[in-house]
Structure formats: C-alpha cells, structure tokens
PDB file of N, CA and C in Angstrom:
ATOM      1  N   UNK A   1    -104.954  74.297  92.384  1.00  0.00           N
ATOM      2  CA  UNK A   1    -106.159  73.776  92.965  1.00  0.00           C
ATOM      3  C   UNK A   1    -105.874  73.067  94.271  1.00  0.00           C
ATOM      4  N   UNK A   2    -104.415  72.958  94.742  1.00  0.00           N
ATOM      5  CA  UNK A   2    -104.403  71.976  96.225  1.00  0.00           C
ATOM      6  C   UNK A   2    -104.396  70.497  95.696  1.00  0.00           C
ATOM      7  N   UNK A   3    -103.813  69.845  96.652  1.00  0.00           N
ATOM      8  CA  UNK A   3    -103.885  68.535  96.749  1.00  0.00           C
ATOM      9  C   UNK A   3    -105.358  68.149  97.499  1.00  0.00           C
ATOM     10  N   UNK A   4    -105.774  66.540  97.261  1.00  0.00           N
ATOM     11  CA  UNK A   4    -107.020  66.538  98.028  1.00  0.00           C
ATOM     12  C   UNK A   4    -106.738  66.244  98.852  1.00  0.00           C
ATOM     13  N   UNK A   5    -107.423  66.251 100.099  1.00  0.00           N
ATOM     14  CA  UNK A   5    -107.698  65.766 101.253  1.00  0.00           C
ATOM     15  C   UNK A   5    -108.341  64.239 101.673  1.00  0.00           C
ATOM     16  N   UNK A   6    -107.448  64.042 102.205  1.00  0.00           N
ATOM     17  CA  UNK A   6    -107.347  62.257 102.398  1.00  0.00           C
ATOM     18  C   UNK A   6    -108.624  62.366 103.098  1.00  0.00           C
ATOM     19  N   UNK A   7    -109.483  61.270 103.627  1.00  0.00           N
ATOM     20  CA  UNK A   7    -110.028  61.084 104.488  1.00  0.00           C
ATOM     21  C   UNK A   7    -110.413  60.819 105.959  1.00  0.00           C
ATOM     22  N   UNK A   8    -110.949  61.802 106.859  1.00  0.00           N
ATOM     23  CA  UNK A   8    -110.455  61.207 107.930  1.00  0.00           C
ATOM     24  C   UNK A   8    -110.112  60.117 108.836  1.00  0.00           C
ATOM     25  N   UNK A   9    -109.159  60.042 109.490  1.00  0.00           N
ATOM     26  CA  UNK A   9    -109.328  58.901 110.334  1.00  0.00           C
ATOM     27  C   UNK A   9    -109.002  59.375 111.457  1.00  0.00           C
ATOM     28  N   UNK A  10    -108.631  57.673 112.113  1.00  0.00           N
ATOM     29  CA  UNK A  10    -108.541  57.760 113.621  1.00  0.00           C
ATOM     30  C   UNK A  10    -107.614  58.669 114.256  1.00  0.00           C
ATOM     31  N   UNK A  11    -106.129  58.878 112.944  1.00  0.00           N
ATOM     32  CA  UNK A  11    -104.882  59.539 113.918  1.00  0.00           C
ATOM     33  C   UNK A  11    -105.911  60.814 113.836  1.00  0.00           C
ATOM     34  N   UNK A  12    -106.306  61.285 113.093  1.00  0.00           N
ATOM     35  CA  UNK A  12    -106.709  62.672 113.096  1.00  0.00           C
ATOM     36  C   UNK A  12    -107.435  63.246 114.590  1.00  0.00           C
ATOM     37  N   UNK A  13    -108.176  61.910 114.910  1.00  0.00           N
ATOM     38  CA  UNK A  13    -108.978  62.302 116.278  1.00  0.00           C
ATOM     39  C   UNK A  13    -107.779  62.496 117.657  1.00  0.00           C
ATOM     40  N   UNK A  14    -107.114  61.435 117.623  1.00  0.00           N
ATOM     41  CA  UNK A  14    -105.971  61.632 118.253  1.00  0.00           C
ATOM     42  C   UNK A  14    -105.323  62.789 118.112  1.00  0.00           C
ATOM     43  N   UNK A  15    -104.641  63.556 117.434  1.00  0.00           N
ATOM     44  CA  UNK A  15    -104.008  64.451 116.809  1.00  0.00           C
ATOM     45  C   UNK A  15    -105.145  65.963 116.947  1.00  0.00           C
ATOM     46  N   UNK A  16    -105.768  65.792 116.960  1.00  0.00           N
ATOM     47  CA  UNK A  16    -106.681  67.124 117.148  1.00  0.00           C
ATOM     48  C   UNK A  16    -106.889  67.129 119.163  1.00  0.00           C
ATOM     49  N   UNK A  17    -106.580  66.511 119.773  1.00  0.00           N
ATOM     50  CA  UNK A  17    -106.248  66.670 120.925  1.00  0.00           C
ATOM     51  C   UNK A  17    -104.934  66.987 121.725  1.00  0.00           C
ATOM     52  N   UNK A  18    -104.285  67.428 120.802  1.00  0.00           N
ATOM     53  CA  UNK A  18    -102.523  67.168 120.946  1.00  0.00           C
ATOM     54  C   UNK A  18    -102.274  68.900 121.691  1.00  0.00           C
ATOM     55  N   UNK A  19    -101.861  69.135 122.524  1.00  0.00           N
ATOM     56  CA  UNK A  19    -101.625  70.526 122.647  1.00  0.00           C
ATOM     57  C   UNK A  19    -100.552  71.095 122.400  1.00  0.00           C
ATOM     58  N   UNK A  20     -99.922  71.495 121.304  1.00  0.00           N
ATOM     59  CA  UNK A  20     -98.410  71.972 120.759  1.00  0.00           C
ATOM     60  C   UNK A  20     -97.449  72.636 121.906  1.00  0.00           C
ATOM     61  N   UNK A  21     -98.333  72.888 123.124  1.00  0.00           N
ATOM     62  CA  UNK A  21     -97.149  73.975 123.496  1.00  0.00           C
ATOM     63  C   UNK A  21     -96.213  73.063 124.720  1.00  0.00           C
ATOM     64  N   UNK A  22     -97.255  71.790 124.326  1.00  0.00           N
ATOM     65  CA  UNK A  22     -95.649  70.964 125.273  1.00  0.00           C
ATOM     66  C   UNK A  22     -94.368  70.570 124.345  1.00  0.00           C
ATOM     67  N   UNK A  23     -94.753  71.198 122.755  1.00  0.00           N
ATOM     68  CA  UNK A  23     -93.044  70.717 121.763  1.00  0.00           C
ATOM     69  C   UNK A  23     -93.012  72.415 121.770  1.00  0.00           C
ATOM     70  N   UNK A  24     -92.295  72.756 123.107  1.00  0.00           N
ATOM     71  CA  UNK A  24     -91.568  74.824 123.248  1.00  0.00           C
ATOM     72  C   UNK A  24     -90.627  74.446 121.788  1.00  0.00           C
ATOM     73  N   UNK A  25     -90.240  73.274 121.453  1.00  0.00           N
ATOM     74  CA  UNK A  25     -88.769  73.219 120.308  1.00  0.00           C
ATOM     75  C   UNK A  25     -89.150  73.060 118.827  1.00  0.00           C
ATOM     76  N   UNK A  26     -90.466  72.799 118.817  1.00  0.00           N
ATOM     77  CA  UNK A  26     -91.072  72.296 116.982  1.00  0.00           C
ATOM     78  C   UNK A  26     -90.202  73.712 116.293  1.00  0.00           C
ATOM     79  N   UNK A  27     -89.876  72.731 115.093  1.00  0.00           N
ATOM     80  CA  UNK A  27     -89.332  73.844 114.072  1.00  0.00           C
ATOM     81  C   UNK A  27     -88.160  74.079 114.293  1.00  0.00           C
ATOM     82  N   UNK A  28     -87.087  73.875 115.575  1.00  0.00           N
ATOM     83  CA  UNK A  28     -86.207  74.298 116.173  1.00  0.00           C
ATOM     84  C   UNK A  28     -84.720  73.812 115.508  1.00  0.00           C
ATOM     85  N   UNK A  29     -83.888  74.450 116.177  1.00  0.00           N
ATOM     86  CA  UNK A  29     -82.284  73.852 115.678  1.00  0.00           C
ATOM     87  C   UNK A  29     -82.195  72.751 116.738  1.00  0.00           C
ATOM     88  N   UNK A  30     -82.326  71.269 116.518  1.00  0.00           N
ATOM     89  CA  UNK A  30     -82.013  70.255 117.713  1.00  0.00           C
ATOM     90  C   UNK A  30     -80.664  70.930 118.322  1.00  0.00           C
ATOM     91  N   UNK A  31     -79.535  70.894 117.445  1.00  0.00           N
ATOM     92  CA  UNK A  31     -77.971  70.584 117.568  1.00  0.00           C
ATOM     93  C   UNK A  31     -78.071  72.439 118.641  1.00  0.00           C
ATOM     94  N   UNK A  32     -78.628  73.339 118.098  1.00  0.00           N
ATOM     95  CA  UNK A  32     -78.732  74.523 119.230  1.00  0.00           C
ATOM     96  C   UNK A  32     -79.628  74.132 120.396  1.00  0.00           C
ATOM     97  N   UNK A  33     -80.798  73.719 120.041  1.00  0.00           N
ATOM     98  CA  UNK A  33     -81.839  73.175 121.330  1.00  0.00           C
ATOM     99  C   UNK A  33     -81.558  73.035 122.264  1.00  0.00           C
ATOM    100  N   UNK A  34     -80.747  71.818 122.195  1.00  0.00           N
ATOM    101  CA  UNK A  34     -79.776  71.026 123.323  1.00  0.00           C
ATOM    102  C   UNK A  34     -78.696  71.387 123.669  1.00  0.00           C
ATOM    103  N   UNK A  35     -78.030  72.474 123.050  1.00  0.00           N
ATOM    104  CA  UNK A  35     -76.795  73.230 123.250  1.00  0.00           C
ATOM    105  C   UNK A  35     -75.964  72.376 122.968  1.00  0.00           C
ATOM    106  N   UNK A  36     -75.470  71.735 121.442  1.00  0.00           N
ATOM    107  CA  UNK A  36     -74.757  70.875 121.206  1.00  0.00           C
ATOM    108  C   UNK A  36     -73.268  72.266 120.584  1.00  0.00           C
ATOM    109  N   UNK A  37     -74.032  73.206 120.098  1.00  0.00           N
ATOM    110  CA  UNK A  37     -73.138  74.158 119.577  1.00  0.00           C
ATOM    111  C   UNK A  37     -71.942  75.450 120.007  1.00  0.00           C
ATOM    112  N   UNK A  38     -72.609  75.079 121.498  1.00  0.00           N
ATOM    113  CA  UNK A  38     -71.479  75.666 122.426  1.00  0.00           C
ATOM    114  C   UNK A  38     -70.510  74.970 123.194  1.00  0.00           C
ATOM    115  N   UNK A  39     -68.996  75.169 122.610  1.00  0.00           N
ATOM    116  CA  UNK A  39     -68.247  73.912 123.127  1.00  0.00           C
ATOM    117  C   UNK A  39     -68.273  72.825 123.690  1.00  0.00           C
ATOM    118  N   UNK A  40     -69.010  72.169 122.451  1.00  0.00           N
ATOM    119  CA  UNK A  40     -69.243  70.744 122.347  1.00  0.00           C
ATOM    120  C   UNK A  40     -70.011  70.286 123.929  1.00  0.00           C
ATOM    121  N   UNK A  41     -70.493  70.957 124.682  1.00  0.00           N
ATOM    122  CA  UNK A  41     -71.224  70.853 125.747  1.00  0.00           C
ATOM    123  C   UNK A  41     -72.981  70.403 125.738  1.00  0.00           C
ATOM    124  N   UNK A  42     -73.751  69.811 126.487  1.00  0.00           N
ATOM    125  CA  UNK A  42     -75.392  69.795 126.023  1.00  0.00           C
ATOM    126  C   UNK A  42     -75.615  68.715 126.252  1.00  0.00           C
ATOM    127  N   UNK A  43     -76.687  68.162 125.560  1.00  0.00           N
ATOM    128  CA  UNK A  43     -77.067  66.725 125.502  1.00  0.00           C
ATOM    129  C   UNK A  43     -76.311  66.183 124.087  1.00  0.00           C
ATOM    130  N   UNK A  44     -75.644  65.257 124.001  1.00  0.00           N
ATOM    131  CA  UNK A  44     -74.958  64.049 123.005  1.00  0.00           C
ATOM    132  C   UNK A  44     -76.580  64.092 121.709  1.00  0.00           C
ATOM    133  N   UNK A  45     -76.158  63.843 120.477  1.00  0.00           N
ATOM    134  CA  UNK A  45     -77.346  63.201 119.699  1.00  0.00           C
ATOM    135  C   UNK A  45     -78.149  62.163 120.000  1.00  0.00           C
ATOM    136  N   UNK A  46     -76.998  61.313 120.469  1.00  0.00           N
ATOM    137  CA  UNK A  46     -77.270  60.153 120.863  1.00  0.00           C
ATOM    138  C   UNK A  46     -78.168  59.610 121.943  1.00  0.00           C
ATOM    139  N   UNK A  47     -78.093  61.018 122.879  1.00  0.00           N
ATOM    140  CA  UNK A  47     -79.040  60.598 124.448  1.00  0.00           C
ATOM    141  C   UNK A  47     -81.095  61.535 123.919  1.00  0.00           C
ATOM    142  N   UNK A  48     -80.571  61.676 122.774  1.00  0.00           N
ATOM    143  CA  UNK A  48     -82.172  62.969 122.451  1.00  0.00           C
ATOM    144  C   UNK A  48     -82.962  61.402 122.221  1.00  0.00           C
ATOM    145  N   UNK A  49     -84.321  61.876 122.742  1.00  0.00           N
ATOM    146  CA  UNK A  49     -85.956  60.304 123.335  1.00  0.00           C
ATOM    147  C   UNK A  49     -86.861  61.576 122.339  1.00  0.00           C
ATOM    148  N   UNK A  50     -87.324  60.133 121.305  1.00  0.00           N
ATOM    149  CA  UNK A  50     -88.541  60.434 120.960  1.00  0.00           C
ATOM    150  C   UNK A  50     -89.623  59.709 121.016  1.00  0.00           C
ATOM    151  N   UNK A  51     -90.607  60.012 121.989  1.00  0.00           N
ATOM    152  CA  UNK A  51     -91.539  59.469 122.755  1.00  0.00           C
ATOM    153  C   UNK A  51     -92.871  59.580 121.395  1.00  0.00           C
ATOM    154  N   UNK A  52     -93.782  58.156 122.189  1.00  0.00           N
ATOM    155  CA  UNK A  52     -94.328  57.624 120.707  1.00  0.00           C
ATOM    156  C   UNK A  52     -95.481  58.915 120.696  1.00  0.00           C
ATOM    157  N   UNK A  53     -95.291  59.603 121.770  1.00  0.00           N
ATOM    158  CA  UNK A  53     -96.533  61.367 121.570  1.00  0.00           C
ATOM    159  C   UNK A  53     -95.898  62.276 120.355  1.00  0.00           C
ATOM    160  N   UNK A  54     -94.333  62.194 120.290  1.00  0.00           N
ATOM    161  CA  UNK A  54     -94.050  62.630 119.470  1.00  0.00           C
ATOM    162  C   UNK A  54     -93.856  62.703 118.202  1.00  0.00           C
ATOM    163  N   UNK A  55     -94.112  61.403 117.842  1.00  0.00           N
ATOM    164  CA  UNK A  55     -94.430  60.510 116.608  1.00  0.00           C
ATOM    165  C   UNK A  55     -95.399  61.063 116.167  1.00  0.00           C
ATOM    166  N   UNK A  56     -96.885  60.872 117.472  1.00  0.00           N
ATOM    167  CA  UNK A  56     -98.055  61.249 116.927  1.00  0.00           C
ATOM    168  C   UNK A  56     -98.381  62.765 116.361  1.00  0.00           C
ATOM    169  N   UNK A  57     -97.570  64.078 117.901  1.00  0.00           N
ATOM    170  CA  UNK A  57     -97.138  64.791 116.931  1.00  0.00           C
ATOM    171  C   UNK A  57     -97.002  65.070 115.669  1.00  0.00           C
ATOM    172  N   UNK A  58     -95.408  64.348 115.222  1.00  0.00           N
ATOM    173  CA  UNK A  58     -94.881  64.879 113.890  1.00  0.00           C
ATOM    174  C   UNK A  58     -95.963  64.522 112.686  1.00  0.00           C
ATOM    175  N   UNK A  59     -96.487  63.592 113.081  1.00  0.00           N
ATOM    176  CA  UNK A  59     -97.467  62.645 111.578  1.00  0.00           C
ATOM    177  C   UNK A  59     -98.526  63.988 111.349  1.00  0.00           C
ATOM    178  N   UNK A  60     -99.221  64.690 112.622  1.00  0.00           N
ATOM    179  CA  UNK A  60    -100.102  65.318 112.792  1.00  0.00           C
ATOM    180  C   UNK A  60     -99.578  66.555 112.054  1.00  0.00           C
ATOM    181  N   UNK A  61     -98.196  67.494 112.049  1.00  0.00           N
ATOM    182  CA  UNK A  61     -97.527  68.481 111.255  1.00  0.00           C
ATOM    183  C   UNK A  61     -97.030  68.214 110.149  1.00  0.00           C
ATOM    184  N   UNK A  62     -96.653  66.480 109.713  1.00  0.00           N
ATOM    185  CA  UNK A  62     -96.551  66.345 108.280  1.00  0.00           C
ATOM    186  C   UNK A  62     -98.159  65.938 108.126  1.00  0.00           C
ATOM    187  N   UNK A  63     -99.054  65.883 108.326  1.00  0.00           N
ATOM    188  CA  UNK A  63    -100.387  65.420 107.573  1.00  0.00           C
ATOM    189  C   UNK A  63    -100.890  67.164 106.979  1.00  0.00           C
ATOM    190  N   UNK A  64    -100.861  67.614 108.354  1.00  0.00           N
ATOM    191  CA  UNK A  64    -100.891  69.228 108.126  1.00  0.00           C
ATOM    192  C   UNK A  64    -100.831  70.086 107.016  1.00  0.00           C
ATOM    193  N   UNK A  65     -99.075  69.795 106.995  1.00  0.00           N
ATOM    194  CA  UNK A  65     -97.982  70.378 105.613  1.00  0.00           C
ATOM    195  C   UNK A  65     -98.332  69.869 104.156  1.00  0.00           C
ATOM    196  N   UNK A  66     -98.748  68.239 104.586  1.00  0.00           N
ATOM    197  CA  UNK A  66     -99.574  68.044 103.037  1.00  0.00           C
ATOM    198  C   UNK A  66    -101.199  68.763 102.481  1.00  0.00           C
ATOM    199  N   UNK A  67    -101.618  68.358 103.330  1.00  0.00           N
ATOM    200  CA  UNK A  67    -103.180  69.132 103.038  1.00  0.00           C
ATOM    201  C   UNK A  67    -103.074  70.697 102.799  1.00  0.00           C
ATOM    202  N   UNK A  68    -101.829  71.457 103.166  1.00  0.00           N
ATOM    203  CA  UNK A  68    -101.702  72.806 103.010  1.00  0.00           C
ATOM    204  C   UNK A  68    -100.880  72.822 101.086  1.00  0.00           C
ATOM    205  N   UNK A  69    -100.134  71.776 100.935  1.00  0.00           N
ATOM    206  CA  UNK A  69     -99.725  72.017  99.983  1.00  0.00           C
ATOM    207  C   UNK A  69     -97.798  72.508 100.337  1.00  0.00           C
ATOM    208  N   UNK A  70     -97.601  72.548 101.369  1.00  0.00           N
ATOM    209  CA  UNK A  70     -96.046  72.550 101.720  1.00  0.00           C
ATOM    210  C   UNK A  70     -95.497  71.791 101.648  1.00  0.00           C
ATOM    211  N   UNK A  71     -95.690  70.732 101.604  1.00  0.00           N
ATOM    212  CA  UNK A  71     -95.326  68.909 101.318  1.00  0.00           C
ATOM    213  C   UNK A  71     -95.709  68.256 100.360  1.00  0.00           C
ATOM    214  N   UNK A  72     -95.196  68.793  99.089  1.00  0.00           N
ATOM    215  CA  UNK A  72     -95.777  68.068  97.694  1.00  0.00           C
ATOM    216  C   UNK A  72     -94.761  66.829  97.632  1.00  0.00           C
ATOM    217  N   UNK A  73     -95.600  65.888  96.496  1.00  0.00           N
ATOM    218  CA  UNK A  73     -94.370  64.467  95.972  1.00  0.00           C
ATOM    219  C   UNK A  73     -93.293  65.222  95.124  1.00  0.00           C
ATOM    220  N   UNK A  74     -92.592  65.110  94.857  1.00  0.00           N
ATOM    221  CA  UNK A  74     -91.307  64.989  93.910  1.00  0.00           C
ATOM    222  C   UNK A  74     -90.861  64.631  93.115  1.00  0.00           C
ATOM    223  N   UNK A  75     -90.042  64.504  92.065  1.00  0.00           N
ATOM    224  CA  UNK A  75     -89.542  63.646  91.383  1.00  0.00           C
ATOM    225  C   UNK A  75     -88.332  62.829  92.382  1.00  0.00           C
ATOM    226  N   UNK A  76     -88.242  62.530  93.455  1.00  0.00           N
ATOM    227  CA  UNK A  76     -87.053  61.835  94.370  1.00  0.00           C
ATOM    228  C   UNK A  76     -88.117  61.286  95.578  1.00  0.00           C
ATOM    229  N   UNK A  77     -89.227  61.558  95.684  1.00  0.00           N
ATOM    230  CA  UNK A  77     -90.115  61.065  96.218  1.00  0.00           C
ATOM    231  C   UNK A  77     -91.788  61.444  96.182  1.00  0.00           C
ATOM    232  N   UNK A  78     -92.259  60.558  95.273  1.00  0.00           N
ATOM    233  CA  UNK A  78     -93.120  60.177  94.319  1.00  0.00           C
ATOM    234  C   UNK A  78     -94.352  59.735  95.794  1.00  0.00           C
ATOM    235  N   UNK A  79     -94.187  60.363  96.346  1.00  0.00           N
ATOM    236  CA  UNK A  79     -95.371  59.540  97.975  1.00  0.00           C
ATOM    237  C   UNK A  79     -97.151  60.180  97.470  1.00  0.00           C
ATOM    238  N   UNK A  80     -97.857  59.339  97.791  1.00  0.00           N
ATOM    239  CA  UNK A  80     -99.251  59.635  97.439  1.00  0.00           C
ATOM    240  C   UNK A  80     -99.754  60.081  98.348  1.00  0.00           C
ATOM    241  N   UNK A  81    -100.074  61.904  98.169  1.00  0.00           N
ATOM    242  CA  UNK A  81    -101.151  62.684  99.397  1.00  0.00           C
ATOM    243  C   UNK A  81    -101.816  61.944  99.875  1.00  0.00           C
ATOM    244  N   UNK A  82    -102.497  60.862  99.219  1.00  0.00           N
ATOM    245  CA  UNK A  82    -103.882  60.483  99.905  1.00  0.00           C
ATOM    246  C   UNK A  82    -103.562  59.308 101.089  1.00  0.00           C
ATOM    247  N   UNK A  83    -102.291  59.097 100.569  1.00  0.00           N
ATOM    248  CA  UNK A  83    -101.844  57.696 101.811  1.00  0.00           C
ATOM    249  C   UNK A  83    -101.703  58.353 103.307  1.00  0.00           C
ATOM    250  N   UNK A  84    -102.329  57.590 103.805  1.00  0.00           N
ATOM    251  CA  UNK A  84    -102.216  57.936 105.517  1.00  0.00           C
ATOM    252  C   UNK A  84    -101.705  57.594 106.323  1.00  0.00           C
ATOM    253  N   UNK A  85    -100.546  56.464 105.315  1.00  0.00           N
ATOM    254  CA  UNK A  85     -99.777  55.011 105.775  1.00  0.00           C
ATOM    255  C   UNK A  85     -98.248  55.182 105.709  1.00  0.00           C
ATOM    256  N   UNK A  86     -98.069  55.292 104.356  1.00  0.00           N
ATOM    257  CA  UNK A  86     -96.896  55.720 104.026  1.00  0.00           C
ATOM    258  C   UNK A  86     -96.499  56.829 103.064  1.00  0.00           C
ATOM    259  N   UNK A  87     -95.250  57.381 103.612  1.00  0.00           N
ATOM    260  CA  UNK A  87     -94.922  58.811 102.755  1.00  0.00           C
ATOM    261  C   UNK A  87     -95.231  59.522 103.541  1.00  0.00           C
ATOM    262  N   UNK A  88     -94.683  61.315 103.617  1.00  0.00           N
ATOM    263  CA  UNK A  88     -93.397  61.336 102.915  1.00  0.00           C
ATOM    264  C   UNK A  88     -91.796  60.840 103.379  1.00  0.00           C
ATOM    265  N   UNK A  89     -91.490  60.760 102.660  1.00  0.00           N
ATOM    266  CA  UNK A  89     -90.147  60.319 103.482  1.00  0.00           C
ATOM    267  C   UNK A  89     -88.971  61.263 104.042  1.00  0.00           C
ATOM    268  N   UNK A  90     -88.418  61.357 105.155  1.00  0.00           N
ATOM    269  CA  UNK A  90     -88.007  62.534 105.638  1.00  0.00           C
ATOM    270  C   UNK A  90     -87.173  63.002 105.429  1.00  0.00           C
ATOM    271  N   UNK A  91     -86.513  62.961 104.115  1.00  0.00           N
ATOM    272  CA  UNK A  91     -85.649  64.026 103.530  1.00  0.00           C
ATOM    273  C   UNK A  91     -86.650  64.826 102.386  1.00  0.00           C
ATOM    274  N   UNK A  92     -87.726  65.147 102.492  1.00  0.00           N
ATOM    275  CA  UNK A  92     -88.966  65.482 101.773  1.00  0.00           C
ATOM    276  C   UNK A  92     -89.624  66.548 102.896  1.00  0.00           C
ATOM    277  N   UNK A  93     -89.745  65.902 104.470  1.00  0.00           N
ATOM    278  CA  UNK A  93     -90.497  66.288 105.331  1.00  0.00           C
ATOM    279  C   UNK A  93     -89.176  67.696 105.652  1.00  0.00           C
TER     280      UNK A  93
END
C-alpha cells in the first residue's frame, strides 16, 4: 500500500523550484567524479563544498525516495516517514 505522505511544507515549495541539471553528478561515483581514481590525481576528499543548495537538494531526493517507497525504516534505522525533521540517516539514504 506505500508509505503515507507527510504533509506539505515549506521545504517542498523550495524544492519544487530546484532545477536538477545544475547536480550533472547526482547519483555519481564522487571518488571517479573528481578523478580521485586515476593516479591519485583530482580534487582531495577533503577540498569537495557542499553548498547549503545542496542540502536543499539532497532532502528534496531523500523526501522523494521516501514517498516512492525506496527509502523504507529498518530494523538499524527505525526513522518515521512522516518526519520532515529527522531521518533517514545516511547509511539508510
């Protein structure tokens, strides 16, 4: 039957204005992205910026993944669909 659907809010309005095709990398291999995997050359882990758009982003593709049902709780993380606050936690995401 699906998980329910939280209610909307504000990120959602935010987030429905977001245009994906400035993240060319969503879904991507960071450590290839950046070319960390060709003799040890690229950008460091350490120098990769995640800008607070990208935050808004990711919340917007994990809110997504839950309402689709790709992001269920667990028995290792027990997070409530309906929270808009907290969860999931990102060895889940």
């Amino acid at each position: 039957a699906g998980l329910p659907k939280p209610a909307p809010c504000e990120l959602d309005d935010i987030l429905a204005g977001i245009d994906k095709s400035h993240y060319p990398g969503w879904g991507s291999n960071g450590a290839q992205l950046h070319g960390m995997l060709k003799d040890g050359k690229g950008v460091p882990i350490k120098c990769w910026c995640c800008t607070f758009e990208d935050l808004k982003f990711l919340r917007g593709e994990v809110r997504a993944a839950i309402n689709s049902g790709k992001i269920q709780p667990t028995a290792r993380d027990s997070f409530d669909p309906t929270d808009d606050v907290v969860g999931p936690n990102m060895y889940t995401v």
